[in-house]
PDB file of N, CA and C in Angstrom:
ATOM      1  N   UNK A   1      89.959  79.359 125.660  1.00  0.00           N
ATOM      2  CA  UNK A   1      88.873  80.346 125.613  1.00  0.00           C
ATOM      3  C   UNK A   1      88.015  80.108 124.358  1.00  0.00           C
ATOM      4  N   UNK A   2      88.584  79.659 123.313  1.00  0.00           N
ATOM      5  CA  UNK A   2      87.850  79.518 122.116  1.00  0.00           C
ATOM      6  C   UNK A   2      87.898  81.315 121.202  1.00  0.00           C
ATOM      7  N   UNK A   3      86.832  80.496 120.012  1.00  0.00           N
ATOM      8  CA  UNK A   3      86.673  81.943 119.193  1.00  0.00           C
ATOM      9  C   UNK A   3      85.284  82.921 119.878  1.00  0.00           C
ATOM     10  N   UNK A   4      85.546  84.148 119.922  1.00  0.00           N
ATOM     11  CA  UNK A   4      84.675  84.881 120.525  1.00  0.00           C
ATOM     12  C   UNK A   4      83.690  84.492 119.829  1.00  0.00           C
ATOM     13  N   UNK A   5      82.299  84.290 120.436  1.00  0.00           N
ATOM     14  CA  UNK A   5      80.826  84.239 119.551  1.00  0.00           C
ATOM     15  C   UNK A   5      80.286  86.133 119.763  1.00  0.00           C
ATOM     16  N   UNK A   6      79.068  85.872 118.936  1.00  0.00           N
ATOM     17  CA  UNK A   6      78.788  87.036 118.267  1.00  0.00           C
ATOM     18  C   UNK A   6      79.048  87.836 117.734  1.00  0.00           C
ATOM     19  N   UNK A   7      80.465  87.015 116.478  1.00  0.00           N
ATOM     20  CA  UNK A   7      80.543  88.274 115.273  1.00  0.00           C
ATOM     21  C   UNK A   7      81.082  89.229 115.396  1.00  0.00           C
ATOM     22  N   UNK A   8      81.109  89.889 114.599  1.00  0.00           N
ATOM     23  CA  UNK A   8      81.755  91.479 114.959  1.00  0.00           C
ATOM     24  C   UNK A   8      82.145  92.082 116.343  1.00  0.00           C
ATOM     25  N   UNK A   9      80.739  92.717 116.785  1.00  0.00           N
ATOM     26  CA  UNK A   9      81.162  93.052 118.198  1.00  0.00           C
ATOM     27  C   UNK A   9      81.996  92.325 118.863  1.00  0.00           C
ATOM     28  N   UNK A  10      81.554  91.089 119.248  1.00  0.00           N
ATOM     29  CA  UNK A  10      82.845  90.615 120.028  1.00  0.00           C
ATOM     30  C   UNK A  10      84.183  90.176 119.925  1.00  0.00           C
ATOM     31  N   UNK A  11      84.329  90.369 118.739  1.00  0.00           N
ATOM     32  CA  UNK A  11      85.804  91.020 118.192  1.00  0.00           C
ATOM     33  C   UNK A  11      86.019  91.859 118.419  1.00  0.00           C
ATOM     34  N   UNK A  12      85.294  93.101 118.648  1.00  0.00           N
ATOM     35  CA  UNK A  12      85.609  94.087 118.692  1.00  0.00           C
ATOM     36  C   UNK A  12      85.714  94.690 120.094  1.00  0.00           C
ATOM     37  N   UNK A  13      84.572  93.763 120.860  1.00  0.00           N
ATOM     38  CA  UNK A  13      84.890  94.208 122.741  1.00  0.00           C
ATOM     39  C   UNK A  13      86.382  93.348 123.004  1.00  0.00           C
ATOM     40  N   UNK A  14      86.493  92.079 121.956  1.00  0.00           N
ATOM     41  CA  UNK A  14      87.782  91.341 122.868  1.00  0.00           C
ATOM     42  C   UNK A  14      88.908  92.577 122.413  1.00  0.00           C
ATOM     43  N   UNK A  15      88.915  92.310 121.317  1.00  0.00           N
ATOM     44  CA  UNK A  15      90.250  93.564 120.856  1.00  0.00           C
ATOM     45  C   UNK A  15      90.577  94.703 121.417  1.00  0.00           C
ATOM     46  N   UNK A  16      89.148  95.746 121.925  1.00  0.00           N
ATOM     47  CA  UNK A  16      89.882  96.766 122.526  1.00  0.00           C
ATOM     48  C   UNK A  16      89.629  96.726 124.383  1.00  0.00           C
ATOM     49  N   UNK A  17      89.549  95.201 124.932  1.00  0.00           N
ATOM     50  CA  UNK A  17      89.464  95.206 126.188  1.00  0.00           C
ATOM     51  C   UNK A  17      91.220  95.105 126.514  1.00  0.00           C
ATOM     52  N   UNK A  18      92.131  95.537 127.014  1.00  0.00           N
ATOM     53  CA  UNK A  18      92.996  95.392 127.750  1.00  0.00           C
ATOM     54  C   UNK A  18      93.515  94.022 128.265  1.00  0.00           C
ATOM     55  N   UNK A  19      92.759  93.679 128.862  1.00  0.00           N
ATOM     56  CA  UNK A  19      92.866  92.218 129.768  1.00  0.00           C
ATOM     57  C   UNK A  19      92.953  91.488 128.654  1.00  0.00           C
ATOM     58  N   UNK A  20      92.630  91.099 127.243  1.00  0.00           N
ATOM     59  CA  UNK A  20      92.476  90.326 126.358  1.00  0.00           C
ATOM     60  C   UNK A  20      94.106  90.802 125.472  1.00  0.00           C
ATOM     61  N   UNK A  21      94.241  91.703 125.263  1.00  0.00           N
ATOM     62  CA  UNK A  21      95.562  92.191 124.584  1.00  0.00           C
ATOM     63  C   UNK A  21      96.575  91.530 125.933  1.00  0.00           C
ATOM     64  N   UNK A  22      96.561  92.026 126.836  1.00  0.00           N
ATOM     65  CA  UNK A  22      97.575  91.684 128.171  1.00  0.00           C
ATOM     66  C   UNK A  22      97.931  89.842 127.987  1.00  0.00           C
ATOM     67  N   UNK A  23      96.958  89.212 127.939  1.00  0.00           N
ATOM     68  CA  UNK A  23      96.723  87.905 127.756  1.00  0.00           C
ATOM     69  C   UNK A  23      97.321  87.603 126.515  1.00  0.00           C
ATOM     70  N   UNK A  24      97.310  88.131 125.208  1.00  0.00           N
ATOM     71  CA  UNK A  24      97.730  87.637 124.367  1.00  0.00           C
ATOM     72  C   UNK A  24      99.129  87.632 124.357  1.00  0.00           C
ATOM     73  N   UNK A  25      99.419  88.934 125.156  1.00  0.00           N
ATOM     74  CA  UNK A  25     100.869  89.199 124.805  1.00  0.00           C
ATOM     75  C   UNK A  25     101.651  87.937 125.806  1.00  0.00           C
ATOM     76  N   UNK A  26     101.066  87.529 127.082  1.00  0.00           N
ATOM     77  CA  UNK A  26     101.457  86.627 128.038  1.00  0.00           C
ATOM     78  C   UNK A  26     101.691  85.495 127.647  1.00  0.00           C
ATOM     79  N   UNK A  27     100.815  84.959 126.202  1.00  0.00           N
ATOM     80  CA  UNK A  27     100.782  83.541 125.616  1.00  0.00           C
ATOM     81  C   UNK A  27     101.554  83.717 124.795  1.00  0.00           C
ATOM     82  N   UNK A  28     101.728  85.095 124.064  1.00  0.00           N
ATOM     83  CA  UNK A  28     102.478  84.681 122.402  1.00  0.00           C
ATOM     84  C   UNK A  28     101.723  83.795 121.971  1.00  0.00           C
ATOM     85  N   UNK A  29     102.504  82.919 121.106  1.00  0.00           N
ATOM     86  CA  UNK A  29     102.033  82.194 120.070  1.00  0.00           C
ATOM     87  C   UNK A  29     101.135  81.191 120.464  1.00  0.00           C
ATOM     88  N   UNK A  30     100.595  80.599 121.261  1.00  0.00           N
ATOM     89  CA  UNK A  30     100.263  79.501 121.889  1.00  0.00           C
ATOM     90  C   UNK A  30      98.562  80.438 121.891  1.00  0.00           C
ATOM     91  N   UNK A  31      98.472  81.416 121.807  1.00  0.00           N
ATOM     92  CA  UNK A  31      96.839  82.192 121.643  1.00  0.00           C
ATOM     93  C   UNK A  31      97.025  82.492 120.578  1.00  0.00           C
ATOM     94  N   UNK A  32      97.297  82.237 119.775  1.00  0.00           N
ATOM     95  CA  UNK A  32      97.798  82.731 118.018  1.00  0.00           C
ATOM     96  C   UNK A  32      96.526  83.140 117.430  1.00  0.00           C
ATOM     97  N   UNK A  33      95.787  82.131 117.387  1.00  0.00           N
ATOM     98  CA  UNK A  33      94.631  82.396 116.670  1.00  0.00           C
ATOM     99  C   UNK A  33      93.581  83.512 117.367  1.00  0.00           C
ATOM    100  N   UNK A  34      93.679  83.806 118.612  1.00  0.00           N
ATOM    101  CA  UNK A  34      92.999  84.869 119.830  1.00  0.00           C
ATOM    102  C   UNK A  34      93.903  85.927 119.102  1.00  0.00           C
ATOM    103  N   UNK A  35      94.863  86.059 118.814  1.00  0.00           N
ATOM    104  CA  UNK A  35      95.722  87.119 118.513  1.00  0.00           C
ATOM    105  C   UNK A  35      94.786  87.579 116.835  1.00  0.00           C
ATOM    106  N   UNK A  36      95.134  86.224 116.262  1.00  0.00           N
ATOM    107  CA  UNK A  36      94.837  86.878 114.690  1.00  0.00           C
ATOM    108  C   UNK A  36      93.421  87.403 114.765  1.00  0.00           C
ATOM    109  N   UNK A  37      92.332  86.918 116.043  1.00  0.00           N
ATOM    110  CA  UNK A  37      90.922  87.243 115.619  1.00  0.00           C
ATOM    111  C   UNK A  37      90.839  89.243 116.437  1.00  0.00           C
ATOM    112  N   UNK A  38      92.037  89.580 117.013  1.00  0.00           N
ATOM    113  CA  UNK A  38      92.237  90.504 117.541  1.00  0.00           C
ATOM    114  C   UNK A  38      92.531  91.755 116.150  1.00  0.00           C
ATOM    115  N   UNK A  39      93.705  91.356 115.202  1.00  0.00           N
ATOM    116  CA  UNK A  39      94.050  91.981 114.355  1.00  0.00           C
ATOM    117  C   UNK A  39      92.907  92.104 113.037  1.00  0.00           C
ATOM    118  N   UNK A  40      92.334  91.091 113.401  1.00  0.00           N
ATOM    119  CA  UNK A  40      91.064  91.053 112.150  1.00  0.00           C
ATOM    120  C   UNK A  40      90.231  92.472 112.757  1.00  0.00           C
ATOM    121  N   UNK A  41      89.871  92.116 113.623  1.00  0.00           N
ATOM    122  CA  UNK A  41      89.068  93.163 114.609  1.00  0.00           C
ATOM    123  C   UNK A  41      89.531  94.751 114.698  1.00  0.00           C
ATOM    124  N   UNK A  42      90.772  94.687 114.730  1.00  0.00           N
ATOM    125  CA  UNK A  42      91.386  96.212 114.590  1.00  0.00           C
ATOM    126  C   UNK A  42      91.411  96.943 112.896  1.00  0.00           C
ATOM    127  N   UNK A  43      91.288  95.763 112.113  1.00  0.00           N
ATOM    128  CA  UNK A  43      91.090  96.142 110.602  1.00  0.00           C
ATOM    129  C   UNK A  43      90.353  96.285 110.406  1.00  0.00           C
ATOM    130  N   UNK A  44      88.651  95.632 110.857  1.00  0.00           N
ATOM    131  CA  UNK A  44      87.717  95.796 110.626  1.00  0.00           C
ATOM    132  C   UNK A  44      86.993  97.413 111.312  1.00  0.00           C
ATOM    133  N   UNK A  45      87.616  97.426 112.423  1.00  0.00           N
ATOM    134  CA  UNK A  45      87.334  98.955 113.065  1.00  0.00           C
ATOM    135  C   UNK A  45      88.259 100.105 111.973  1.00  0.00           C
ATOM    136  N   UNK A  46      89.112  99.954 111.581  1.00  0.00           N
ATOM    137  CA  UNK A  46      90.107 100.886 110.891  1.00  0.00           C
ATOM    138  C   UNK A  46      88.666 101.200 109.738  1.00  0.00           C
ATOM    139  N   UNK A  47      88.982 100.112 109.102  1.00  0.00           N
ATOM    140  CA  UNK A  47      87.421  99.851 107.634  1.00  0.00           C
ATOM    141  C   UNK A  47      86.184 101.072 107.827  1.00  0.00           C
ATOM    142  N   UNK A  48      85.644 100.663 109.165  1.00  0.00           N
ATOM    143  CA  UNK A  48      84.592 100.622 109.739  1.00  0.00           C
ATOM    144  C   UNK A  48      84.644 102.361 109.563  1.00  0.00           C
ATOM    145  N   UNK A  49      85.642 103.097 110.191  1.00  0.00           N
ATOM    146  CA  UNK A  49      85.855 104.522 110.949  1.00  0.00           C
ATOM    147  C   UNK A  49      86.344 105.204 109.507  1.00  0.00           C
ATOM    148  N   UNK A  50      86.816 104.698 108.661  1.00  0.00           N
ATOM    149  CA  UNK A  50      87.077 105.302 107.747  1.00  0.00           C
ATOM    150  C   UNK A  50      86.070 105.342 106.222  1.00  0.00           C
ATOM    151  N   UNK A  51      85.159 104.771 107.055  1.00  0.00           N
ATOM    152  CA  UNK A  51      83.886 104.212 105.687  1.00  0.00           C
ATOM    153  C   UNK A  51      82.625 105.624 106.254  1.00  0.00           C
ATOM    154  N   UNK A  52      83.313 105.653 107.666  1.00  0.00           N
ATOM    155  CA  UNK A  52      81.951 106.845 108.701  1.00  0.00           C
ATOM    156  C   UNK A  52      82.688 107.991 107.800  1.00  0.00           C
ATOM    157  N   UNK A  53      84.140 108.302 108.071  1.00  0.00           N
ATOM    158  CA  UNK A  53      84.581 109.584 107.719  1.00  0.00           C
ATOM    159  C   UNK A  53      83.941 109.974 106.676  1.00  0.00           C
ATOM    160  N   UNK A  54      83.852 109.109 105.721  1.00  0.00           N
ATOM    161  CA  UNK A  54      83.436 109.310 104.249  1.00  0.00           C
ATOM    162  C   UNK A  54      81.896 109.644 104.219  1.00  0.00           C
ATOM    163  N   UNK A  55      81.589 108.785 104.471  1.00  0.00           N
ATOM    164  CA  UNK A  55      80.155 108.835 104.500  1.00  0.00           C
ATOM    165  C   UNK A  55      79.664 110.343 105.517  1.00  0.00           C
ATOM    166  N   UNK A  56      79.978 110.879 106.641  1.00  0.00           N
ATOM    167  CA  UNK A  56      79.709 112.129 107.369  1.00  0.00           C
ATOM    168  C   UNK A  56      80.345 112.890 106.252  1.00  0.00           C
ATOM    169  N   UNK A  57      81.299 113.251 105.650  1.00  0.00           N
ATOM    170  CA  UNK A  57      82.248 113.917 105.118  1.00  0.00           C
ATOM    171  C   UNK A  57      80.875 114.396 103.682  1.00  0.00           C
ATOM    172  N   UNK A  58      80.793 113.009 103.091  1.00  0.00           N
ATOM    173  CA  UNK A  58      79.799 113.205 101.963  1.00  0.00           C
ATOM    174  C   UNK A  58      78.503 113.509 102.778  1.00  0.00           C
ATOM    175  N   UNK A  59      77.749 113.502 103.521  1.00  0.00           N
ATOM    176  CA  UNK A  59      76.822 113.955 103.815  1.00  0.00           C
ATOM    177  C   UNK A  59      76.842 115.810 104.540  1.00  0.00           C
ATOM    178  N   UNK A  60      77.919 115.692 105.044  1.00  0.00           N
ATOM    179  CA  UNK A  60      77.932 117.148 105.076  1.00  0.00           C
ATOM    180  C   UNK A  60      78.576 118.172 103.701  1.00  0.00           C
ATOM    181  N   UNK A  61      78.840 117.650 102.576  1.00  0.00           N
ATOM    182  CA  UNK A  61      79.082 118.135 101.736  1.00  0.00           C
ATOM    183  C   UNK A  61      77.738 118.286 100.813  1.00  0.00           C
ATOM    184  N   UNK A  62      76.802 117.596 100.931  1.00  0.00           N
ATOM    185  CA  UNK A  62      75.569 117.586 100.100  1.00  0.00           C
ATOM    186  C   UNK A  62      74.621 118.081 101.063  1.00  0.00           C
ATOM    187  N   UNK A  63      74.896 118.438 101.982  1.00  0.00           N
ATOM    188  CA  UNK A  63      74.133 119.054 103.127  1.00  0.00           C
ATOM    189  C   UNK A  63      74.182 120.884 102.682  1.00  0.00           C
ATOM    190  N   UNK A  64      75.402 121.185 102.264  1.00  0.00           N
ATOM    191  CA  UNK A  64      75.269 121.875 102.395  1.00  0.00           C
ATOM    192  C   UNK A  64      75.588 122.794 100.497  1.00  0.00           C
ATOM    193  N   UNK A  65      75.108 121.715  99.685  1.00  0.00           N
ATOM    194  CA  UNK A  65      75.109 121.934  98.125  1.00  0.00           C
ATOM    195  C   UNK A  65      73.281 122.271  98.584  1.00  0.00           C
ATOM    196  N   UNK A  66      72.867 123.554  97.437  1.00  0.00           N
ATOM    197  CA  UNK A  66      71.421 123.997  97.202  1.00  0.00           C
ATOM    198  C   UNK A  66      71.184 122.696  96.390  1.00  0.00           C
ATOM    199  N   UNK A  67      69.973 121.897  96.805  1.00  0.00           N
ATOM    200  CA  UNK A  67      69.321 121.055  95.831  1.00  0.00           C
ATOM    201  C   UNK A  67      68.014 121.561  95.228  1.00  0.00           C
ATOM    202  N   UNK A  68      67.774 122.406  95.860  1.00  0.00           N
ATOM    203  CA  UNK A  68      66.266 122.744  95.925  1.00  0.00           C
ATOM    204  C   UNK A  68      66.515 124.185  95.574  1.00  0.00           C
ATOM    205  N   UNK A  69      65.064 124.277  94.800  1.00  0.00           N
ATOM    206  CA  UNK A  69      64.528 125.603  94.195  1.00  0.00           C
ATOM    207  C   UNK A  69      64.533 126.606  95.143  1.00  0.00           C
ATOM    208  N   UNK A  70      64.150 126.548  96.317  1.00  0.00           N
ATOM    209  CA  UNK A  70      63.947 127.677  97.332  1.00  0.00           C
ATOM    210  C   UNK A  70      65.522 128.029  98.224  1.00  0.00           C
ATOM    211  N   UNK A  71      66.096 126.999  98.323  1.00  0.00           N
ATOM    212  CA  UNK A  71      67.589 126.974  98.415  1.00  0.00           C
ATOM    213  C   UNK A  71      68.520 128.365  97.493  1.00  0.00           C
ATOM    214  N   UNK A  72      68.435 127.746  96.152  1.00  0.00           N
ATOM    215  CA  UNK A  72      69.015 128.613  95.617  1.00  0.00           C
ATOM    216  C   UNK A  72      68.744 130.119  95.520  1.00  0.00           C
ATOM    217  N   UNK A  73      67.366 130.102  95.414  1.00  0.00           N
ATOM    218  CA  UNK A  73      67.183 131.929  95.970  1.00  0.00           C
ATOM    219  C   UNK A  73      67.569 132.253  96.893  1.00  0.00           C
TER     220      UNK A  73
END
């Protein structure tokens, strides 16, 4: 099959498609490297979802700090 092209995403469609996990598990080691570009992909989503939390988390926290003069009255 080779290495997925286009980067990210398609690390990220192979990793959470089913049929691609099913397959890896069928080859074991012999897709090794399909496997490792799978686990890269699940770290990079972990990264990814926990960089949003933060970032929504801090934006609704300064969302709702008065910055402004008319705010604070």
């Amino acid at each position: 099959m080779g290495k997925p092209r286009g980067g990210w995403f398609s690390e990220w469609r192979a990793a959470v498609s089913p049929l691609s996990i099913r397959r890896i598990d069928r080859l074991g080691s012999v897709d090794g490297a399909r496997a490792s570009h799978v686990d890269t992909a699940f770290a990079r989503l972990r990264t990814s979802r926990t960089n949003w939390t933060n970032w929504t988390n801090w934006t609704n926290w300064t969302s709702t700090t008065p910055t402004s003069p008319a705010a604070v009255h």
